[in-house]
PDB file of N, CA and C in Angstrom:
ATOM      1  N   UNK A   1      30.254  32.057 -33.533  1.00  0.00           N
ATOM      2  CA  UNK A   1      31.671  31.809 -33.668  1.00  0.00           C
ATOM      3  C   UNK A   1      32.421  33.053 -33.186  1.00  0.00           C
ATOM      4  N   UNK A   2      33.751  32.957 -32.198  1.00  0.00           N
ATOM      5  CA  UNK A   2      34.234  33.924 -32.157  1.00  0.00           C
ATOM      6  C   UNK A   2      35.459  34.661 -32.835  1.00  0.00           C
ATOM      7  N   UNK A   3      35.491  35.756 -32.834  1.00  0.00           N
ATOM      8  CA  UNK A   3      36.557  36.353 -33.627  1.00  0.00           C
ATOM      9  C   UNK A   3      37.854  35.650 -33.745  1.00  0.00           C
ATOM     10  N   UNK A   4      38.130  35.137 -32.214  1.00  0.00           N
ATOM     11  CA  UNK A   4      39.400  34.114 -32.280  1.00  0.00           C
ATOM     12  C   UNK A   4      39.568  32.848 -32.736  1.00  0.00           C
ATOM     13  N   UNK A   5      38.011  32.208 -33.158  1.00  0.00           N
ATOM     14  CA  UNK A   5      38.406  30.904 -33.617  1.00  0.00           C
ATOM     15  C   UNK A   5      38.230  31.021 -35.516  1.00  0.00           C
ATOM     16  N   UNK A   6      38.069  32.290 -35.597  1.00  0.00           N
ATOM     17  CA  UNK A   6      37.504  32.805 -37.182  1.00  0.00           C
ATOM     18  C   UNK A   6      39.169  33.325 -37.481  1.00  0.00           C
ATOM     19  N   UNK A   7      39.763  33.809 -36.563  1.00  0.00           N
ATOM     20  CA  UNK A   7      40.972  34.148 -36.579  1.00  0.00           C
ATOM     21  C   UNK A   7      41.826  33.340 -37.394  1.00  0.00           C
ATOM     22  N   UNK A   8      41.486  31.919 -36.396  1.00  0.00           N
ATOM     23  CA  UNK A   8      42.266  31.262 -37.038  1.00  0.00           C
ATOM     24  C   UNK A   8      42.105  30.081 -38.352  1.00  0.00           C
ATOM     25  N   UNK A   9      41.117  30.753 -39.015  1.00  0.00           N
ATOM     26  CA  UNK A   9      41.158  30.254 -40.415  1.00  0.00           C
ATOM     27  C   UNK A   9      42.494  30.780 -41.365  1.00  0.00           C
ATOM     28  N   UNK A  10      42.884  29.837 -42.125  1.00  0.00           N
ATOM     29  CA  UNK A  10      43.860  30.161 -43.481  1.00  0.00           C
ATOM     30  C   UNK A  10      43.132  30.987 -44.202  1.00  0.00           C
ATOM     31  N   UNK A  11      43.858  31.887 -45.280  1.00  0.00           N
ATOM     32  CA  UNK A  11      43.635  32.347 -46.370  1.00  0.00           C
ATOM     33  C   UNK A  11      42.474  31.146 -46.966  1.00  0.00           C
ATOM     34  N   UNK A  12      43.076  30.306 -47.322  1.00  0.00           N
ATOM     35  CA  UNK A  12      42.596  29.615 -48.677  1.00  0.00           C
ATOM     36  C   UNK A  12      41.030  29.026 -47.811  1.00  0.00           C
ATOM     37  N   UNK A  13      40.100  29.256 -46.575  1.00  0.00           N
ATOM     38  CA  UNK A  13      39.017  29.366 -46.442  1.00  0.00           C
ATOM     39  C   UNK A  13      37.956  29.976 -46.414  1.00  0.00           C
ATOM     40  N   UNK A  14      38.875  31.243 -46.742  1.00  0.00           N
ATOM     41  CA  UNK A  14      37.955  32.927 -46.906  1.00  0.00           C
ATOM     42  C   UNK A  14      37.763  32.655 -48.216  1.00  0.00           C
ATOM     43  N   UNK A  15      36.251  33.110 -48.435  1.00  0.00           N
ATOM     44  CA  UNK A  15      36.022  33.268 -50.014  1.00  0.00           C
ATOM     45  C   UNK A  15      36.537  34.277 -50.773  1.00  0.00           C
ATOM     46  N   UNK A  16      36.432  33.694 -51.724  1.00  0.00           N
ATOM     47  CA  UNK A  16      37.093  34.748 -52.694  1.00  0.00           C
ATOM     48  C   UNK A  16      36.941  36.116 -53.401  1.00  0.00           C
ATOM     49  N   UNK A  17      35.617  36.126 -53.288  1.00  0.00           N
ATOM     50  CA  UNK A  17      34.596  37.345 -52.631  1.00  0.00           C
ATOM     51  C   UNK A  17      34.827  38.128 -51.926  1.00  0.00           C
ATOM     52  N   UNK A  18      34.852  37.856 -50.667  1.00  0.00           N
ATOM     53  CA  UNK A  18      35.161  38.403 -49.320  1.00  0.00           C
ATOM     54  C   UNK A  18      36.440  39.239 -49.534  1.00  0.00           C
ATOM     55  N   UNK A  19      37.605  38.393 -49.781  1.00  0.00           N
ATOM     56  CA  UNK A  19      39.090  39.242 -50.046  1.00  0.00           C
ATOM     57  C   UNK A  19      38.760  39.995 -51.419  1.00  0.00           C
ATOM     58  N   UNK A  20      38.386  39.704 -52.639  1.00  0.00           N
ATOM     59  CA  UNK A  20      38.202  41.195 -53.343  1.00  0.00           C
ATOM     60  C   UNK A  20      37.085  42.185 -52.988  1.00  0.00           C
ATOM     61  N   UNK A  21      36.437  41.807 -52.019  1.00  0.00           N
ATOM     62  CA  UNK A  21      35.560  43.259 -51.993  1.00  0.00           C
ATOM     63  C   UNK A  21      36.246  44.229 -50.442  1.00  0.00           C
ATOM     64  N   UNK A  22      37.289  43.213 -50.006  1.00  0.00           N
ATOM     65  CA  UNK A  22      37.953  43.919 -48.638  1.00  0.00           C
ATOM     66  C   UNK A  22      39.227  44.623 -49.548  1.00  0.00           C
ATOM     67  N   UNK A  23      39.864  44.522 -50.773  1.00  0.00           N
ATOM     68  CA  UNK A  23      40.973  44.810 -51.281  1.00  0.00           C
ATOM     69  C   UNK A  23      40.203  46.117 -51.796  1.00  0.00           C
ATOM     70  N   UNK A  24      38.915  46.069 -52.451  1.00  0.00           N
ATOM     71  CA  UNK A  24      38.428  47.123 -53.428  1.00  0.00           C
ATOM     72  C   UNK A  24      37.966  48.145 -52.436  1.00  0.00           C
ATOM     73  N   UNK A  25      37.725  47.826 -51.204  1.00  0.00           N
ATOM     74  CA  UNK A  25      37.230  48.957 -49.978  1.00  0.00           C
ATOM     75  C   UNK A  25      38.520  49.878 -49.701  1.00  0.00           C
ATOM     76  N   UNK A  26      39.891  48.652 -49.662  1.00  0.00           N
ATOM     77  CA  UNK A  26      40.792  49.361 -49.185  1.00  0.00           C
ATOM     78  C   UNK A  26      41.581  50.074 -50.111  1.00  0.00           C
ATOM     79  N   UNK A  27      41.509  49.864 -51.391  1.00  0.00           N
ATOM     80  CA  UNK A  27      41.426  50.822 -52.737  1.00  0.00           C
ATOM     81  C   UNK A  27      40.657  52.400 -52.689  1.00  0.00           C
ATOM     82  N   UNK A  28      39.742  52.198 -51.898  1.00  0.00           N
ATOM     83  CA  UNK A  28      39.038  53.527 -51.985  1.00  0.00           C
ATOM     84  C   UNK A  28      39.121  54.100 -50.569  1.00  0.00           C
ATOM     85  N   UNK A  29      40.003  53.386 -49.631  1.00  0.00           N
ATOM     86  CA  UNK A  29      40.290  54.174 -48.378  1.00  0.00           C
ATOM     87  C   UNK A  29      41.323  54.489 -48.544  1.00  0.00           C
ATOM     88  N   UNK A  30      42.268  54.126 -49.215  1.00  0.00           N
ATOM     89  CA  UNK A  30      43.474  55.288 -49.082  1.00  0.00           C
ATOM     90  C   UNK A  30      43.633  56.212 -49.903  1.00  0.00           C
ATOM     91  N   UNK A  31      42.941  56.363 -50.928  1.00  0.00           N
ATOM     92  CA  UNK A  31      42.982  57.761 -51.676  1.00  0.00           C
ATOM     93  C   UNK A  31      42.422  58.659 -50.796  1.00  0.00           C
ATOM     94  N   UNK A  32      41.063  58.432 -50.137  1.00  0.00           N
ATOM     95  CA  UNK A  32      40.341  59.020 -49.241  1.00  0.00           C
ATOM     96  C   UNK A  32      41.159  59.751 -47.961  1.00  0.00           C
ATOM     97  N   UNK A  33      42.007  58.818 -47.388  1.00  0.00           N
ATOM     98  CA  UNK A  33      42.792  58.920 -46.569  1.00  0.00           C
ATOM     99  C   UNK A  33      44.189  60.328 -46.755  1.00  0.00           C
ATOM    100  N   UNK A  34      44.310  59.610 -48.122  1.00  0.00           N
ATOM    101  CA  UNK A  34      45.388  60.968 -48.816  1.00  0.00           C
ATOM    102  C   UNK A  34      44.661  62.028 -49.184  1.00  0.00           C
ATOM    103  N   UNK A  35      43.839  62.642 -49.525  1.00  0.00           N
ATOM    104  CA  UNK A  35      42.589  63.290 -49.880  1.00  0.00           C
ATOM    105  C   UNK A  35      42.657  64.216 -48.827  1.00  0.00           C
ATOM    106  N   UNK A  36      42.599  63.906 -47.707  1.00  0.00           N
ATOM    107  CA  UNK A  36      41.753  64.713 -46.868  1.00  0.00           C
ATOM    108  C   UNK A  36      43.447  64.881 -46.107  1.00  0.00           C
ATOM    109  N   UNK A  37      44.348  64.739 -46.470  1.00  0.00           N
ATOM    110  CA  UNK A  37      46.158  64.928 -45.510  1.00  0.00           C
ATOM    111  C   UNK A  37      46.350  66.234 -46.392  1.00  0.00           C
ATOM    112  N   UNK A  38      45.778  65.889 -48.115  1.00  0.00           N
ATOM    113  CA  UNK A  38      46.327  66.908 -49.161  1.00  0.00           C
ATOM    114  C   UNK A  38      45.452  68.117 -49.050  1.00  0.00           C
ATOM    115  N   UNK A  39      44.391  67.893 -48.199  1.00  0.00           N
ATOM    116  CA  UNK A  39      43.582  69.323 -47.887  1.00  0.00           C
ATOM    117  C   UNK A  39      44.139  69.931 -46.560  1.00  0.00           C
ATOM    118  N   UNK A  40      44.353  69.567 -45.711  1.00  0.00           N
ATOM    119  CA  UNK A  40      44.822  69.771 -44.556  1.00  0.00           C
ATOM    120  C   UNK A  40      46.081  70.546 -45.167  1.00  0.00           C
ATOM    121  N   UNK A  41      47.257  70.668 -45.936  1.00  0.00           N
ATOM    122  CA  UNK A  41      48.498  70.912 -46.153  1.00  0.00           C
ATOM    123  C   UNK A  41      48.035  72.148 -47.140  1.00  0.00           C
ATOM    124  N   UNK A  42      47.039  71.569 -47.703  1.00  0.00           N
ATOM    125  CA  UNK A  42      46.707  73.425 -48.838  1.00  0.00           C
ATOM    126  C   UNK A  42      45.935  74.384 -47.783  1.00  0.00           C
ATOM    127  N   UNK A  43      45.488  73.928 -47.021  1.00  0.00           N
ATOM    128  CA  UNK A  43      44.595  74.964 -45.717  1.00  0.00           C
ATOM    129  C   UNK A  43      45.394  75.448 -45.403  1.00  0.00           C
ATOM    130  N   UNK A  44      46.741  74.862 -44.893  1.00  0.00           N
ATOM    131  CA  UNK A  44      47.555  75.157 -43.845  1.00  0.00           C
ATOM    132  C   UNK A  44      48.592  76.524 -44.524  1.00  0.00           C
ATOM    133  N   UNK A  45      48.682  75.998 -46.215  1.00  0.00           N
ATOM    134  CA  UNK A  45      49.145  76.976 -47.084  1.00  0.00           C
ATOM    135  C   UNK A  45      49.052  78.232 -47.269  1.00  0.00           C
ATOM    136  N   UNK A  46      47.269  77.826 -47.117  1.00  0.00           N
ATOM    137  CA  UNK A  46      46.161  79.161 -47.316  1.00  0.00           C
ATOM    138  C   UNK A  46      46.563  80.069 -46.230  1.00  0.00           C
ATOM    139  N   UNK A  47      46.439  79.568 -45.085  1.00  0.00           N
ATOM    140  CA  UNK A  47      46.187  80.493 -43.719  1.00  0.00           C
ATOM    141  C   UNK A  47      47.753  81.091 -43.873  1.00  0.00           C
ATOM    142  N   UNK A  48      48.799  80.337 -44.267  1.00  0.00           N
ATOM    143  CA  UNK A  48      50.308  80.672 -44.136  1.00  0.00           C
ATOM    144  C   UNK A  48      50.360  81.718 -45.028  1.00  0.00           C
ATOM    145  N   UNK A  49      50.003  81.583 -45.871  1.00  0.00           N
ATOM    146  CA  UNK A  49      50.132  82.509 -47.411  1.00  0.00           C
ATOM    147  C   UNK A  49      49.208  84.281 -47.166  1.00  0.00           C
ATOM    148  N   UNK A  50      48.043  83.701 -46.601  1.00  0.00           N
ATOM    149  CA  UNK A  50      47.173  85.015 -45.609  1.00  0.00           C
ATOM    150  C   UNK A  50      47.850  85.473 -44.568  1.00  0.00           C
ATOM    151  N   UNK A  51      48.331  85.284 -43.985  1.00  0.00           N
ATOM    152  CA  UNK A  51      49.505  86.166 -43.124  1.00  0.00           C
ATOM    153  C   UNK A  51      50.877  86.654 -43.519  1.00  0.00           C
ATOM    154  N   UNK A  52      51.546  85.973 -43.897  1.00  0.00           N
ATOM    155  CA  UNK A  52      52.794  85.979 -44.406  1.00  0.00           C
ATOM    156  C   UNK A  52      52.440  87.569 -45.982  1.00  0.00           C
ATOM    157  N   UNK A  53      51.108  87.450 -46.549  1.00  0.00           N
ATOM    158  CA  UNK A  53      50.644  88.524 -47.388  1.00  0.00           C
ATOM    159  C   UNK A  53      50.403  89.891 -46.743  1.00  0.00           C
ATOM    160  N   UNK A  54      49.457  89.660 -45.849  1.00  0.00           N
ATOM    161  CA  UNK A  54      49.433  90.796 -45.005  1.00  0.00           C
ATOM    162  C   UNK A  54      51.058  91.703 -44.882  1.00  0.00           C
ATOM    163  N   UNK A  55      51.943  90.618 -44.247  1.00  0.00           N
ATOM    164  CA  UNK A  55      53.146  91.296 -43.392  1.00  0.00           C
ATOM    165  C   UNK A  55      54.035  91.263 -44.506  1.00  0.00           C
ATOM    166  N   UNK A  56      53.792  91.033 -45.657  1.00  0.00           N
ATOM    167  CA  UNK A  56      54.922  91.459 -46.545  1.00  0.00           C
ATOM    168  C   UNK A  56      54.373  92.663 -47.320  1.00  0.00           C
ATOM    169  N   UNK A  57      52.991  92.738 -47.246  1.00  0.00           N
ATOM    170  CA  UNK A  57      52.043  94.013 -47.906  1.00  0.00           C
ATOM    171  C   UNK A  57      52.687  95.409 -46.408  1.00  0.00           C
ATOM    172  N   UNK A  58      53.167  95.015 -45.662  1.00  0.00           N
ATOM    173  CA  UNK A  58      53.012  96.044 -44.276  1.00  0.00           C
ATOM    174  C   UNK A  58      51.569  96.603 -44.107  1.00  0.00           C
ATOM    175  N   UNK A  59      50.185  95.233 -44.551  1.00  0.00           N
ATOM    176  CA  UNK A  59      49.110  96.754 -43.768  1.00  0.00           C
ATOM    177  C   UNK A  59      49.236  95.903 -42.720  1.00  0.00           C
ATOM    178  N   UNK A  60      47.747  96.564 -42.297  1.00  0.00           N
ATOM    179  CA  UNK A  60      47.398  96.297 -40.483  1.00  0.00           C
ATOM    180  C   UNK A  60      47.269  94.989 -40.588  1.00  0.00           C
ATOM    181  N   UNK A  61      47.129  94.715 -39.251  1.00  0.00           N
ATOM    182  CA  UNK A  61      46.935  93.136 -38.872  1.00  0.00           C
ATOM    183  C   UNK A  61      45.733  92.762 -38.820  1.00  0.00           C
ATOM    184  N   UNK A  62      44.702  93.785 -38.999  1.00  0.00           N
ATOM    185  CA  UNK A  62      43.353  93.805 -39.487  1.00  0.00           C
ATOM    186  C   UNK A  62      42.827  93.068 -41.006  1.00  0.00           C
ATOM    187  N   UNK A  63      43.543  93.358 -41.603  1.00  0.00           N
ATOM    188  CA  UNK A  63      43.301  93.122 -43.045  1.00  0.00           C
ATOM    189  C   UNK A  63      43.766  91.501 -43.086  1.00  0.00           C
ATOM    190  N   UNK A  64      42.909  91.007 -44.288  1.00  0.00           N
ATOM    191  CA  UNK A  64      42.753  89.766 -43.981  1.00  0.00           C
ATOM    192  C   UNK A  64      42.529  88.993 -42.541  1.00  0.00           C
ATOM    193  N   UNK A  65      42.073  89.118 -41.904  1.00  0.00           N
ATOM    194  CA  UNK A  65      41.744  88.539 -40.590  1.00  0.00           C
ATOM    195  C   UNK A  65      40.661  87.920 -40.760  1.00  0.00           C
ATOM    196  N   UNK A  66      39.528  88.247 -40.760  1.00  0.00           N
ATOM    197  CA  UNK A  66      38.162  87.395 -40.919  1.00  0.00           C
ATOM    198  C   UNK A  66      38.911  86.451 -42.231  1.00  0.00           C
ATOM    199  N   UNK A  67      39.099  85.862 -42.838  1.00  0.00           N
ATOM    200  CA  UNK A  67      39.411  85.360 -43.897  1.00  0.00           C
ATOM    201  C   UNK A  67      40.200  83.982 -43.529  1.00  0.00           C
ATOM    202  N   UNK A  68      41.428  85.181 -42.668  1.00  0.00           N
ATOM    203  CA  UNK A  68      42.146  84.156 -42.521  1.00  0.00           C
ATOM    204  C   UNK A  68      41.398  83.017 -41.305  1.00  0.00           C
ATOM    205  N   UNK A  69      40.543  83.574 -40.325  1.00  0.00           N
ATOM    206  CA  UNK A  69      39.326  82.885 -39.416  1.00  0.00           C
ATOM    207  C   UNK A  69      38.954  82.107 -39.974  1.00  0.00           C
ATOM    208  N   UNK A  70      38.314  82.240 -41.127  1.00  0.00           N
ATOM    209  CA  UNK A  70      37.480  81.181 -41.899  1.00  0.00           C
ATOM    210  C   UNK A  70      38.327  80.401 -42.226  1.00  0.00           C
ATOM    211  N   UNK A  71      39.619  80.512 -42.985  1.00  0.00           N
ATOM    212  CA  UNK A  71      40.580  78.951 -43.328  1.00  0.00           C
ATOM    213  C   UNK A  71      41.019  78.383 -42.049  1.00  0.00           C
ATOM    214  N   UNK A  72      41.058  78.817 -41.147  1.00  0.00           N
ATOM    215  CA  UNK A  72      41.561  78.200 -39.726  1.00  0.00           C
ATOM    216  C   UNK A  72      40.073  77.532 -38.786  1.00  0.00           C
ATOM    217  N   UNK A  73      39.039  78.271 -39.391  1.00  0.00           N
ATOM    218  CA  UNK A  73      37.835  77.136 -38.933  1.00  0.00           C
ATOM    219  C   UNK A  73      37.621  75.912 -40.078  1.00  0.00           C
ATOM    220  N   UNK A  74      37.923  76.495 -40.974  1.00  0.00           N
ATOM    221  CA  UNK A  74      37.875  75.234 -42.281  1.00  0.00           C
ATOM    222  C   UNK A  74      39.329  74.100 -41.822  1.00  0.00           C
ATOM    223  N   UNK A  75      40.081  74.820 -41.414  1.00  0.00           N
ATOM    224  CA  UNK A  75      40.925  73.760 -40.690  1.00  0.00           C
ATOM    225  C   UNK A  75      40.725  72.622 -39.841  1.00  0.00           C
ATOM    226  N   UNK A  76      40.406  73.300 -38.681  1.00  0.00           N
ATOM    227  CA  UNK A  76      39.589  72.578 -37.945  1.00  0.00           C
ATOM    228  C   UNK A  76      38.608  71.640 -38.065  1.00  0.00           C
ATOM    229  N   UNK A  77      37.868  71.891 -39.125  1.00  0.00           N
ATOM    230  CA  UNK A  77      36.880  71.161 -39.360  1.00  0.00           C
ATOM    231  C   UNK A  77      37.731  69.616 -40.358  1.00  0.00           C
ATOM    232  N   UNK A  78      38.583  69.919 -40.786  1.00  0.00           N
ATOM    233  CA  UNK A  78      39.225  68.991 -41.744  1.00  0.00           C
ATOM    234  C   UNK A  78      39.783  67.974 -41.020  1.00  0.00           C
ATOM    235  N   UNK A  79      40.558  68.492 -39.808  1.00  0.00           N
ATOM    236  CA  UNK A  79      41.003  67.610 -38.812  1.00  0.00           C
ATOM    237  C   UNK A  79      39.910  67.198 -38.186  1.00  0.00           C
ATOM    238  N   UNK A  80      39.233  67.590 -38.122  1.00  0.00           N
ATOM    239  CA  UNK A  80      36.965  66.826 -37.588  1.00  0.00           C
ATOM    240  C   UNK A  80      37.135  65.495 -39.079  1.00  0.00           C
ATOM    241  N   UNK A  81      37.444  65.830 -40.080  1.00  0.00           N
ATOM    242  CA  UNK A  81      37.166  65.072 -41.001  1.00  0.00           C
ATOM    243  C   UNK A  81      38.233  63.705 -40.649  1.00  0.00           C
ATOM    244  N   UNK A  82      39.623  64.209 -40.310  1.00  0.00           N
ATOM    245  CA  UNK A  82      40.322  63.276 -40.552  1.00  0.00           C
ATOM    246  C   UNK A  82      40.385  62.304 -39.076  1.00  0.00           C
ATOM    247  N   UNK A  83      39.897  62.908 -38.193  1.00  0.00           N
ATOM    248  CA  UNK A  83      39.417  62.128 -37.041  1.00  0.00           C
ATOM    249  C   UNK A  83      38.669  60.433 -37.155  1.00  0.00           C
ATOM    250  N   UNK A  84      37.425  61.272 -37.904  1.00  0.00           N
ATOM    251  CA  UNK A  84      36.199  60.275 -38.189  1.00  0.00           C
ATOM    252  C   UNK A  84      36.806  59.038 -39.593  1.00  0.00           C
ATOM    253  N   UNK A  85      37.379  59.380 -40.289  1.00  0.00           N
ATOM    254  CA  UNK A  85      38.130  58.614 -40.839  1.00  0.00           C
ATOM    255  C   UNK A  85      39.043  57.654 -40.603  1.00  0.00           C
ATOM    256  N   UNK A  86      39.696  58.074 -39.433  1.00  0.00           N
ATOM    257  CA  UNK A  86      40.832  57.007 -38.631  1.00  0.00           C
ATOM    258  C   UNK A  86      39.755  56.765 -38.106  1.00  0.00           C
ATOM    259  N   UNK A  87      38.651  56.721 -37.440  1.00  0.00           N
ATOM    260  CA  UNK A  87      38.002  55.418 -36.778  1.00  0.00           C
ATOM    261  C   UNK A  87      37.584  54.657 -37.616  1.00  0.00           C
ATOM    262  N   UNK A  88      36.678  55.088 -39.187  1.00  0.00           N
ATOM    263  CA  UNK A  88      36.597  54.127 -39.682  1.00  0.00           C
ATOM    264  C   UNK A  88      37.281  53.472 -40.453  1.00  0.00           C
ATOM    265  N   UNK A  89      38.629  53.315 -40.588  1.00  0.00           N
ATOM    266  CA  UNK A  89      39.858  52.809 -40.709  1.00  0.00           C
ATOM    267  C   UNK A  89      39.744  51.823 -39.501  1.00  0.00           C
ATOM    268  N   UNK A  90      39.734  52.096 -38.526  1.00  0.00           N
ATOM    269  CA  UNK A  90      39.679  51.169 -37.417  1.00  0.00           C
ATOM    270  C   UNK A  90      38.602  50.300 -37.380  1.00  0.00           C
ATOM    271  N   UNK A  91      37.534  50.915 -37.510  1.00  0.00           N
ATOM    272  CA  UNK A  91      36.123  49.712 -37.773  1.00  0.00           C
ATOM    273  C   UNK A  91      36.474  48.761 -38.755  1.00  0.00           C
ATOM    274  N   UNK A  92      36.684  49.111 -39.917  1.00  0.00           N
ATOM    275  CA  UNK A  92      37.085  48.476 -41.068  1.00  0.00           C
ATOM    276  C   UNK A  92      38.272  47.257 -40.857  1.00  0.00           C
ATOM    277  N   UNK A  93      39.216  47.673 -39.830  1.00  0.00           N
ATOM    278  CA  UNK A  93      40.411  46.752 -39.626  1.00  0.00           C
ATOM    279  C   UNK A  93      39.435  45.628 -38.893  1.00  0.00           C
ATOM    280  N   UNK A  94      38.612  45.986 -37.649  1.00  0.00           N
ATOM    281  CA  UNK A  94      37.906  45.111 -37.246  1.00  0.00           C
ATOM    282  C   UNK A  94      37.140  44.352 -38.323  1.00  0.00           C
ATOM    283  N   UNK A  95      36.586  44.404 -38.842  1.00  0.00           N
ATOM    284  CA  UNK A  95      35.930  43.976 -39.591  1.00  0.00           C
ATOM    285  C   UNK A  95      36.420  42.563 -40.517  1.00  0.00           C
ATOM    286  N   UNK A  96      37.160  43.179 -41.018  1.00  0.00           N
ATOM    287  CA  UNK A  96      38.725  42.393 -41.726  1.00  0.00           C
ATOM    288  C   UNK A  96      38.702  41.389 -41.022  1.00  0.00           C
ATOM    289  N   UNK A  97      39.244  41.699 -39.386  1.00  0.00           N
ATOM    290  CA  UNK A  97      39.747  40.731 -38.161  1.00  0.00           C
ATOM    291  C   UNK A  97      38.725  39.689 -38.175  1.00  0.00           C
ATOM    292  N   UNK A  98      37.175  39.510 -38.299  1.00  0.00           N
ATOM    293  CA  UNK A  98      36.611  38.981 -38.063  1.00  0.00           C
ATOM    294  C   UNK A  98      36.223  37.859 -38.767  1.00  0.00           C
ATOM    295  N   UNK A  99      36.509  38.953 -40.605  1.00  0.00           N
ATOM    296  CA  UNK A  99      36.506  37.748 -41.828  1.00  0.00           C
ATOM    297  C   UNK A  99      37.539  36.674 -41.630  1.00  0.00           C
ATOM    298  N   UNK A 100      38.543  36.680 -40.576  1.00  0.00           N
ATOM    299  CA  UNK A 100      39.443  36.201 -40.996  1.00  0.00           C
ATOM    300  C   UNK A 100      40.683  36.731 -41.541  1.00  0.00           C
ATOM    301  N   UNK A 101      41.141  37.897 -42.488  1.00  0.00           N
ATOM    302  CA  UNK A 101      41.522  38.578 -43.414  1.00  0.00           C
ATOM    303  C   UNK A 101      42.911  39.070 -42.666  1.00  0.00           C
ATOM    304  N   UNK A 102      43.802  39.051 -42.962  1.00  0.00           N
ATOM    305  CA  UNK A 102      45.151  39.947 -42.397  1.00  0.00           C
ATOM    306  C   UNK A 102      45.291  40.906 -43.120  1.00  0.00           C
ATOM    307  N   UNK A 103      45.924  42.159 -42.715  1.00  0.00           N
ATOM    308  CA  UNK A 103      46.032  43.102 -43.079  1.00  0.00           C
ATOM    309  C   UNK A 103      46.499  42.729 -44.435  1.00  0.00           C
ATOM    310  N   UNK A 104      47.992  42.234 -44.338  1.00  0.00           N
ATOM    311  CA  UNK A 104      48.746  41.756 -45.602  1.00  0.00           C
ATOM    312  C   UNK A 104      48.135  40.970 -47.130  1.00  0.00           C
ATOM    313  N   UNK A 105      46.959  40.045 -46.227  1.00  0.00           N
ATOM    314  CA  UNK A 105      46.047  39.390 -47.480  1.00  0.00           C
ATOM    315  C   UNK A 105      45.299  40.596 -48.305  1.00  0.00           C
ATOM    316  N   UNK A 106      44.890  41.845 -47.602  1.00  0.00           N
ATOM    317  CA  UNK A 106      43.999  42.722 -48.332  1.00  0.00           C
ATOM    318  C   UNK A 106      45.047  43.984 -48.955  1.00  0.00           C
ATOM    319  N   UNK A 107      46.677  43.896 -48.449  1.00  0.00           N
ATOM    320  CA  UNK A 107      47.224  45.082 -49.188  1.00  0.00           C
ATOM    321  C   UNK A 107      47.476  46.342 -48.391  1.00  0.00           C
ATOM    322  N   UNK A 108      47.144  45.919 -46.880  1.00  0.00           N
ATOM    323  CA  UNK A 108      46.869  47.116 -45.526  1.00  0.00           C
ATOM    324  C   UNK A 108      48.279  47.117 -45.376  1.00  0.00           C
ATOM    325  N   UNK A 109      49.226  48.030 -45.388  1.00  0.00           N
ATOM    326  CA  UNK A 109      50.265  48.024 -44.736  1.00  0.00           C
ATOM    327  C   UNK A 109      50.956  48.191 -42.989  1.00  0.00           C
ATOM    328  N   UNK A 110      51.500  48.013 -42.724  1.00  0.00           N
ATOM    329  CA  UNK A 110      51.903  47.767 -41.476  1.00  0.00           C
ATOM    330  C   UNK A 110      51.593  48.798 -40.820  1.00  0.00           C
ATOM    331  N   UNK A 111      50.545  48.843 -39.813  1.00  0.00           N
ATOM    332  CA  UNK A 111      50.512  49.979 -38.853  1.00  0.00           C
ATOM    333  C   UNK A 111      49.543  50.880 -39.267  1.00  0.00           C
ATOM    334  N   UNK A 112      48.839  50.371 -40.235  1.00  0.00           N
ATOM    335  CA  UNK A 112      47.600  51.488 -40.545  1.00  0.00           C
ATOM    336  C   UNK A 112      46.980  50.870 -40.656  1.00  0.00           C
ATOM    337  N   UNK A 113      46.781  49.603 -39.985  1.00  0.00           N
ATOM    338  CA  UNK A 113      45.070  48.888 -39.365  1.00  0.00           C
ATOM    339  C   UNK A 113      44.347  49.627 -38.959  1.00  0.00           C
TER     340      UNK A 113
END
């Protein structure tokens, strides 16, 4: 069967199953989702707060440096995290697409399929 003729099933032929275990997935993807935005914004704190310390301390621009390296590779790596997450956000929308499922039946809001 293809995605387009599965498409076009109603709600009321998807089991009932199917839509609570796609609602309870998407229960635990958006905390996940916020999770990893609310680390990204305290990193970003960190590295801000490590410089902005330095230059209100007046030392060298030496001090804190390796440190501040490490929160700016831990950065990086977070945005590595939040990458792999929007795809499987995207797998997951597929997935949905195939049960049948609209975003709206599972609670997905507009534009973050």
């Amino acid at each position: 069967m293809s995605v387009a003729s599965i498409r076009t099933t109603n709600l009321e032929s998807v089991p009932t199953n199917n839509l609570a275990v796609a609602r309870k997935i998407l229960r635990a993807l958006l905390p996940a989702e916020t999770g990893i935005d609310n680390a990204i914004v305290a990193q970003t704190d960190l590295i801000s707060s490590i410089v902005r310390g330095r230059m209100e301390m007046g030392a060298s621009i030496h001090l804190g440096h390796d440190a501040a390296m490490l929160a700016a590779d831990s950065l990086n790596r977070l945005f590595e995290v939040r990458e792999q997450t929007i795809k499987c956000h995207q797998r997951l929308a597929i997935t949905r697409d195939a049960l049948g499922l609209d975003g709206s039946d599972i609670g997905c809001t507009k534009g973050s399929s």
